[in-house]
Protein backbone atom coordinates (compact mmCIF):
# COMPACT_ATOMS: atom_id res chain seq x y z
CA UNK A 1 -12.35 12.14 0.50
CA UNK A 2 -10.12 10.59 -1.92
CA UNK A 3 -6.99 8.52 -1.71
CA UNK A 4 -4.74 7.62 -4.07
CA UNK A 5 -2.53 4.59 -3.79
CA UNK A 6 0.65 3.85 -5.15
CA UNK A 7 2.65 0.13 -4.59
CA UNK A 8 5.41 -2.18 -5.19
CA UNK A 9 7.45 0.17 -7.42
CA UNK A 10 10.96 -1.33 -6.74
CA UNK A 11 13.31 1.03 -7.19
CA UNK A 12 16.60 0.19 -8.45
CA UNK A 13 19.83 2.09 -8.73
CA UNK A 14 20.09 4.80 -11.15
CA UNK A 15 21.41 2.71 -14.51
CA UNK A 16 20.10 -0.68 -13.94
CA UNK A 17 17.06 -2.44 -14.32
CA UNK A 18 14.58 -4.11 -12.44
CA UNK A 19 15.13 -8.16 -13.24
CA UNK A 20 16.97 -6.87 -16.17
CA UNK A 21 14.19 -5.75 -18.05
CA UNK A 22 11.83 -2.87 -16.53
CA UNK A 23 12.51 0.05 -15.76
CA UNK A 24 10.86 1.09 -12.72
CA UNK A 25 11.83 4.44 -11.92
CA UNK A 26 10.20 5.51 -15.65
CA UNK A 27 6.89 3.25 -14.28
CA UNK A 28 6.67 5.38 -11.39
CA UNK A 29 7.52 8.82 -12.69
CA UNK A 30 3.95 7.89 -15.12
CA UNK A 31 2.57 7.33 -12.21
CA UNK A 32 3.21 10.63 -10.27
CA UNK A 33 2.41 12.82 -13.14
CA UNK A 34 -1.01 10.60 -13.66
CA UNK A 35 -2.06 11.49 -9.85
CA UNK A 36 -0.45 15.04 -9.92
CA UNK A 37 -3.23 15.20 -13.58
CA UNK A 38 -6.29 13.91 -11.76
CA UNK A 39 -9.59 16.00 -10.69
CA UNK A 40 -10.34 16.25 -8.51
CA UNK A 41 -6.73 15.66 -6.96
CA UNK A 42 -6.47 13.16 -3.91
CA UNK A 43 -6.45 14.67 -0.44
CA UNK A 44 -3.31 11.88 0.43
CA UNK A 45 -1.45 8.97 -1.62
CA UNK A 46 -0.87 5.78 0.28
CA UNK A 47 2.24 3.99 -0.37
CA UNK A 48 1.76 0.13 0.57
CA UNK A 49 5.49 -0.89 0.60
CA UNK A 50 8.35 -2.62 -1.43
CA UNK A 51 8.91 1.31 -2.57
CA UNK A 52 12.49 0.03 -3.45
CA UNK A 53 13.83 -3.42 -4.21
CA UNK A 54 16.78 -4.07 -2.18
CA UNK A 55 16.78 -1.52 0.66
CA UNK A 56 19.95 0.08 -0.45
CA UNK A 57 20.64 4.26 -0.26
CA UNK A 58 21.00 4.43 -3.42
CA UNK A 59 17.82 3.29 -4.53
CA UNK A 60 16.02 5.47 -2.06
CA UNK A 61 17.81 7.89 -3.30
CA UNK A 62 16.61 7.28 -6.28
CA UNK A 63 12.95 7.08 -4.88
CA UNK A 64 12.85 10.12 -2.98
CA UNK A 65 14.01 11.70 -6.85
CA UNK A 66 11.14 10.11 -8.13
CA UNK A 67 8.89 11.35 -5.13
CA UNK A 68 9.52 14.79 -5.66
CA UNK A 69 7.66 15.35 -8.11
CA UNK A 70 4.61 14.08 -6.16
CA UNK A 71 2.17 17.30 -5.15
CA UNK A 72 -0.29 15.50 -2.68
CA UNK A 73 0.85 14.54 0.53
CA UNK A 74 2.40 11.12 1.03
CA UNK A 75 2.06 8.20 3.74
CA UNK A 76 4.41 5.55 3.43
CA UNK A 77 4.46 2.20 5.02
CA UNK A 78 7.49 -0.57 4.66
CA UNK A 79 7.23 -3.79 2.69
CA UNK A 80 9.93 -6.76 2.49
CA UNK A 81 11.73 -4.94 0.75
CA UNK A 82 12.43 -2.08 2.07
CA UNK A 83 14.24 -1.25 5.01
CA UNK A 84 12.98 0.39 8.06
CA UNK A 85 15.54 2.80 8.52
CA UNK A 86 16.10 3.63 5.69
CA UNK A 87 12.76 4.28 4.50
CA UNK A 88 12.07 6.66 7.83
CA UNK A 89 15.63 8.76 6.58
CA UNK A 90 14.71 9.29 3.08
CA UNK A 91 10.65 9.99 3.83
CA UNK A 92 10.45 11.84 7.30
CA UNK A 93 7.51 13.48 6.33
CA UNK A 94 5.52 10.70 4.82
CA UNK A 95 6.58 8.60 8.10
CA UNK A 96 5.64 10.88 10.69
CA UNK A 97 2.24 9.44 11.86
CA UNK A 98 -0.37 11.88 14.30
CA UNK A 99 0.30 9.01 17.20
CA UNK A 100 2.50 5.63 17.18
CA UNK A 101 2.31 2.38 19.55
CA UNK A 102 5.03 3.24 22.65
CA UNK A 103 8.57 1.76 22.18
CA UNK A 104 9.22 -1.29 24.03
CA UNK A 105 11.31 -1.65 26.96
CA UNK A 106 14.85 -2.21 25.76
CA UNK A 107 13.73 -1.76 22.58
CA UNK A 108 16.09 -1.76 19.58
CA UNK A 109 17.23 1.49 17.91
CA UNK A 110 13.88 3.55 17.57
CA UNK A 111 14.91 4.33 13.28
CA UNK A 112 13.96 0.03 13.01
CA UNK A 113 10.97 0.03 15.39
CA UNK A 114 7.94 -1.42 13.12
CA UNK A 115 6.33 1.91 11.75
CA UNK A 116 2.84 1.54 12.57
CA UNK A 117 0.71 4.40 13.25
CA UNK A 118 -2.80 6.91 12.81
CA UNK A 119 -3.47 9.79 10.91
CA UNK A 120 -6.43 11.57 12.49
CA UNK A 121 -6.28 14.99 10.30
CA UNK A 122 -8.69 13.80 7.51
CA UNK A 123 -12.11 12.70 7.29
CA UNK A 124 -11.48 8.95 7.11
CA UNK A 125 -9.33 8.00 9.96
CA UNK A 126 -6.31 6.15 8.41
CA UNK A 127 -3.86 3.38 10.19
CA UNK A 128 -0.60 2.29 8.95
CA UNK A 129 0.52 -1.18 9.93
CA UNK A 130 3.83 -2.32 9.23
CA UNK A 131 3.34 -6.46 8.15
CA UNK A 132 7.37 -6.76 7.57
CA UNK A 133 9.33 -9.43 9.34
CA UNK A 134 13.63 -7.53 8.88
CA UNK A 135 15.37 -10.01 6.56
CA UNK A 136 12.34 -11.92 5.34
CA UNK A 137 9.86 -11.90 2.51
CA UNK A 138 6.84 -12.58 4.34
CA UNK A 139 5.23 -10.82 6.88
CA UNK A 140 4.00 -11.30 10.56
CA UNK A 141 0.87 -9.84 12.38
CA UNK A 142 2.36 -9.50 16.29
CA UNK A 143 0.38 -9.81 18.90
CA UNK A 144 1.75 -6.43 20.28
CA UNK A 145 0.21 -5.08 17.12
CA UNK A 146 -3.19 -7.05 17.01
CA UNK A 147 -3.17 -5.32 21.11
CA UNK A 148 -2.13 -1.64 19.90
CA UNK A 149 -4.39 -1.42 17.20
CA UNK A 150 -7.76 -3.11 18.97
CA UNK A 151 -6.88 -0.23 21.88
CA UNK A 152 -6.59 2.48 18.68
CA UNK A 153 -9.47 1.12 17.07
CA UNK A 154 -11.41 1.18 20.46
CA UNK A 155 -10.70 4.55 21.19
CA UNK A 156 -12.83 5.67 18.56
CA UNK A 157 -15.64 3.65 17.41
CA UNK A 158 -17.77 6.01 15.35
CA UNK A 159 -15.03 7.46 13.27
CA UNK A 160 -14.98 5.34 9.91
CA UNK A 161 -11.19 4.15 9.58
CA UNK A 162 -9.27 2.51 7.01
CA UNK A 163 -6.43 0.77 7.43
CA UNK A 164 -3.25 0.37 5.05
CA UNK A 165 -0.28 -2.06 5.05
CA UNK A 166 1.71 -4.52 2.52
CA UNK A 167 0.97 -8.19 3.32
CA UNK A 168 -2.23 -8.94 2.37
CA UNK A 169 -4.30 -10.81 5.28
CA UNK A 170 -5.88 -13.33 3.02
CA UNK A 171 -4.73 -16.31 0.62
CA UNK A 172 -4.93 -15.40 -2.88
CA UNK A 173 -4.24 -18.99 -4.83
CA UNK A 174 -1.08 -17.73 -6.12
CA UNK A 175 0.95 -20.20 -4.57
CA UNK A 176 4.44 -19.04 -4.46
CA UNK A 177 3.25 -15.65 -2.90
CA UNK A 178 1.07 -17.02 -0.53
CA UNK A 179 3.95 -19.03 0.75
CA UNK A 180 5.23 -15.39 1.90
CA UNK A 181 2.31 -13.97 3.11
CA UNK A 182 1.09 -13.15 6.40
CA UNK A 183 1.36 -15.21 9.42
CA UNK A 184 -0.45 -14.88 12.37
CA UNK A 185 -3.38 -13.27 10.28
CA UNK A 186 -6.13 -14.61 12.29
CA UNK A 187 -5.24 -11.78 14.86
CA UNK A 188 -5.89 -9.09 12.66
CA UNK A 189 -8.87 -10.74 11.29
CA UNK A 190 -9.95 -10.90 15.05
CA UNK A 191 -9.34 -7.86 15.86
CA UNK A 192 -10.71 -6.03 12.59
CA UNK A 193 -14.48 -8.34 13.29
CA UNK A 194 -14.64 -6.39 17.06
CA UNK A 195 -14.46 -3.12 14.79
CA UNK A 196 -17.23 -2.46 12.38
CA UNK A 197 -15.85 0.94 11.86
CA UNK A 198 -13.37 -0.43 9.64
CA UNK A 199 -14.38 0.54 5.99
CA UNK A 200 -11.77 -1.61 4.35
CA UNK A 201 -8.12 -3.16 4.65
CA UNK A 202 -5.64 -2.31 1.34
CA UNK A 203 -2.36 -3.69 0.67
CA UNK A 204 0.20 -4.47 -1.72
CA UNK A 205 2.71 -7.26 -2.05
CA UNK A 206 0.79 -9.30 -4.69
CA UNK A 207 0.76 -6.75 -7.90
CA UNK A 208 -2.99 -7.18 -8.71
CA UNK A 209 -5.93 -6.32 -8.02
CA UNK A 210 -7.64 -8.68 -5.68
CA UNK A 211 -10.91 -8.65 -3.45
CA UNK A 212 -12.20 -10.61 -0.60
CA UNK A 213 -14.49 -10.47 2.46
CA UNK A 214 -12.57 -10.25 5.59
CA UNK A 215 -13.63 -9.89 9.11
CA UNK A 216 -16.49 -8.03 8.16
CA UNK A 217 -15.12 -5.58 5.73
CA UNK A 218 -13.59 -5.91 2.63
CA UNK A 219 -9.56 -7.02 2.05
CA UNK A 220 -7.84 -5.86 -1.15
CA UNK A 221 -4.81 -5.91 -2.84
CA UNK A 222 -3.47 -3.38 -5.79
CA UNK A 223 -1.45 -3.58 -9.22
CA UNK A 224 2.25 -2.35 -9.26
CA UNK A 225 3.20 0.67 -10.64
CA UNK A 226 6.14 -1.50 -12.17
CA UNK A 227 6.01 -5.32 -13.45
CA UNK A 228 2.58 -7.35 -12.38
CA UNK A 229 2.65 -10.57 -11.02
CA UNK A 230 1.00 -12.66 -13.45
CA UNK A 231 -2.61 -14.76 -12.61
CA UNK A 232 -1.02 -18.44 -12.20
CA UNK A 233 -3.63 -20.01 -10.42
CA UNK A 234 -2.13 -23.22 -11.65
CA UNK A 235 0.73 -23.60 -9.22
CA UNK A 236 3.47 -21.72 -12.12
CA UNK A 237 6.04 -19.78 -9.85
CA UNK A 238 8.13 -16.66 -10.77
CA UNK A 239 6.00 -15.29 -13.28
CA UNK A 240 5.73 -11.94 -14.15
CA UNK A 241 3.27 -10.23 -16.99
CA UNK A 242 3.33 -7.07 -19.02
CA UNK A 243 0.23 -5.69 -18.16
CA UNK A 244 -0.34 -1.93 -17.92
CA UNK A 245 1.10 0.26 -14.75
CA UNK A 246 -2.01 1.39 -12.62
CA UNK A 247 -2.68 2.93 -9.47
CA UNK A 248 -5.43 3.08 -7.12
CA UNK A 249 -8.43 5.40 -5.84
CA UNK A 250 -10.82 5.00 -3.04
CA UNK A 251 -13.50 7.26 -2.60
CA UNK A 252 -14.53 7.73 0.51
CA UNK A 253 -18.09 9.28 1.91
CA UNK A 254 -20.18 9.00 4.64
CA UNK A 255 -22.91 7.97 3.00
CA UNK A 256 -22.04 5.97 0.19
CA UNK A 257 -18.60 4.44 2.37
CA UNK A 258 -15.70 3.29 0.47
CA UNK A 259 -15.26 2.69 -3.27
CA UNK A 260 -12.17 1.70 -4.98
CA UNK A 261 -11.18 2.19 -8.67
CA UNK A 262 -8.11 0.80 -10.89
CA UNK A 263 -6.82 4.09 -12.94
CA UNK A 264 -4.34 2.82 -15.64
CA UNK A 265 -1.66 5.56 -16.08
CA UNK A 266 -1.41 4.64 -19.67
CA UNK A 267 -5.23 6.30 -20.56
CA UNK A 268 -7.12 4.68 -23.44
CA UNK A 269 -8.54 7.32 -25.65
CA UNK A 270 -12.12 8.37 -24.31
CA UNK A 271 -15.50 8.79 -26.90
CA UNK A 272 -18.97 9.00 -26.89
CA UNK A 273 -21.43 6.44 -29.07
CA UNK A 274 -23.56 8.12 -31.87
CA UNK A 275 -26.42 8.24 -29.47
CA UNK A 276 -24.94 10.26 -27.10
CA UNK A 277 -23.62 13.08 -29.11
CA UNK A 278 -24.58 16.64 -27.41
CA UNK A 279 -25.97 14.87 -24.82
């Protein structure tokens, strides 16, 4: 199996630009055509949140122009943000999971429930978890959730099962967004250790690409496919980089598990050494 993921593309209203300099609707676009190009094609795309910047119609109207072009099938999951809602209005389809947790008693409008949920129709079983806190930048396990998902996960122990959302649940020593990142992690990292099944957690949030051990699987995060956040390790805040737009494949097998690959959309030009001419 193979999935593609896309991240943190930040749509902004037709006309304007993102921080008044990118232009993220162009990033994506790249993006779409570079996965719609691929062979083999990926069976799904994951989406890991912050599809738009500022949770407004018109930028998911916007997004869901951008979208269109996508062939593979989409999942989408929120990030800070996005909006709930919204994002369930202008991507039904890529919303809709196989099974959700139950609505709570006197539960607010179902449209800005948290969108967690399971896709059972491929090989790798795949969970969504919504990490978004409404009106805030960083992001919240709930206990509800760490309860839902150790009951999902239970359910089927044998069936390898990766699981997608936009907070990453580790520090990355980038300060200022590790300041918003996700509290209450230590539930999910609880939960995830009772679970060996669990071939890998991948996220957004941070725009790069970042690795670490976790509850006995591995934890990533994934480049943008607008602006990066730039490597300041030092404490620096605010700082954004130039580097190229990329998305993200994990291959999946049963035998060889999960393997992940950065594929820039921008392709540098492919050759062969002397020695392995007609080879």
């Amino acid at each position: 199996m193979l999935l593609a993921q896309i991240t943190d593309s930040h749509i902004v209203a037709p006309g304007t630009r993102l921080h008044d300099r990118a232009d993220p609707s162009a990033m994506l676009a790249a993006a779409v055509a570079h996965v719609n190009a691929l062979v083999p094609r990926p069976d799904v795309v994951l989406a890991t949140g912050d599809l738009v910047n500022d949770g407004r119609p018109a930028e998911y109207e916007e997004l869901v122009r951008v979208l269109a072009e996508l062939e593979p099938p989409l999942l989408a999951i929120p990030g800070n943000h996005d909006s709930r809602a919204a994002l369930r209005a202008a991507l039904p389809a890529a919303t809709a999971f196989d099974t959700a947790p139950p609505a709570p008693n006197g539960s607010c409008d179902e449209a800005d429930l948290p969108l967690d949920g399971v896709v059972e129709s491929y090989p790798l079983r795949l969970i969504g978890l919504d990490t978004t806190i409404p009106g805030g930048h960083g992001g919240r396990f709930r206990p509800e959730q760490a309860s839902w998902l150790d009951e999902t996960l239970s359910a089927q122990p044998d069936r390898p099962t990766l699981i997608f959302q936009h907070h990453p649940p580790f520090a990355t020593g980038i300060a200022w967004m590790d300041d918003n990142g996700l509290a209450d992690r230590e539930l999910e990292a609880a939960v995830v250790a009772r679970h060996p099944q669990v071939v890998g957690v991948v996220c957004g949030h941070l725009h790069r690409t970042i690795t670490t051990a976790f509850a006995g699987t591995v934890a990533s995060t994934w480049p943008s496919t607008g602006p990066q956040i730039a490597l300041a390790l030092d404490g620096t805040a605010h700082r954004y980089a130039d580097e190229p737009t990329a998305i993200t494949l994990h291959h999946w097998s049963p035998t060889g598990g999960l393997v992940s690959h950065l594929s820039y959309v921008d392709r540098a030009e492919e050759w062969l050494p002397p020695w392995a001419v007609g080879r």
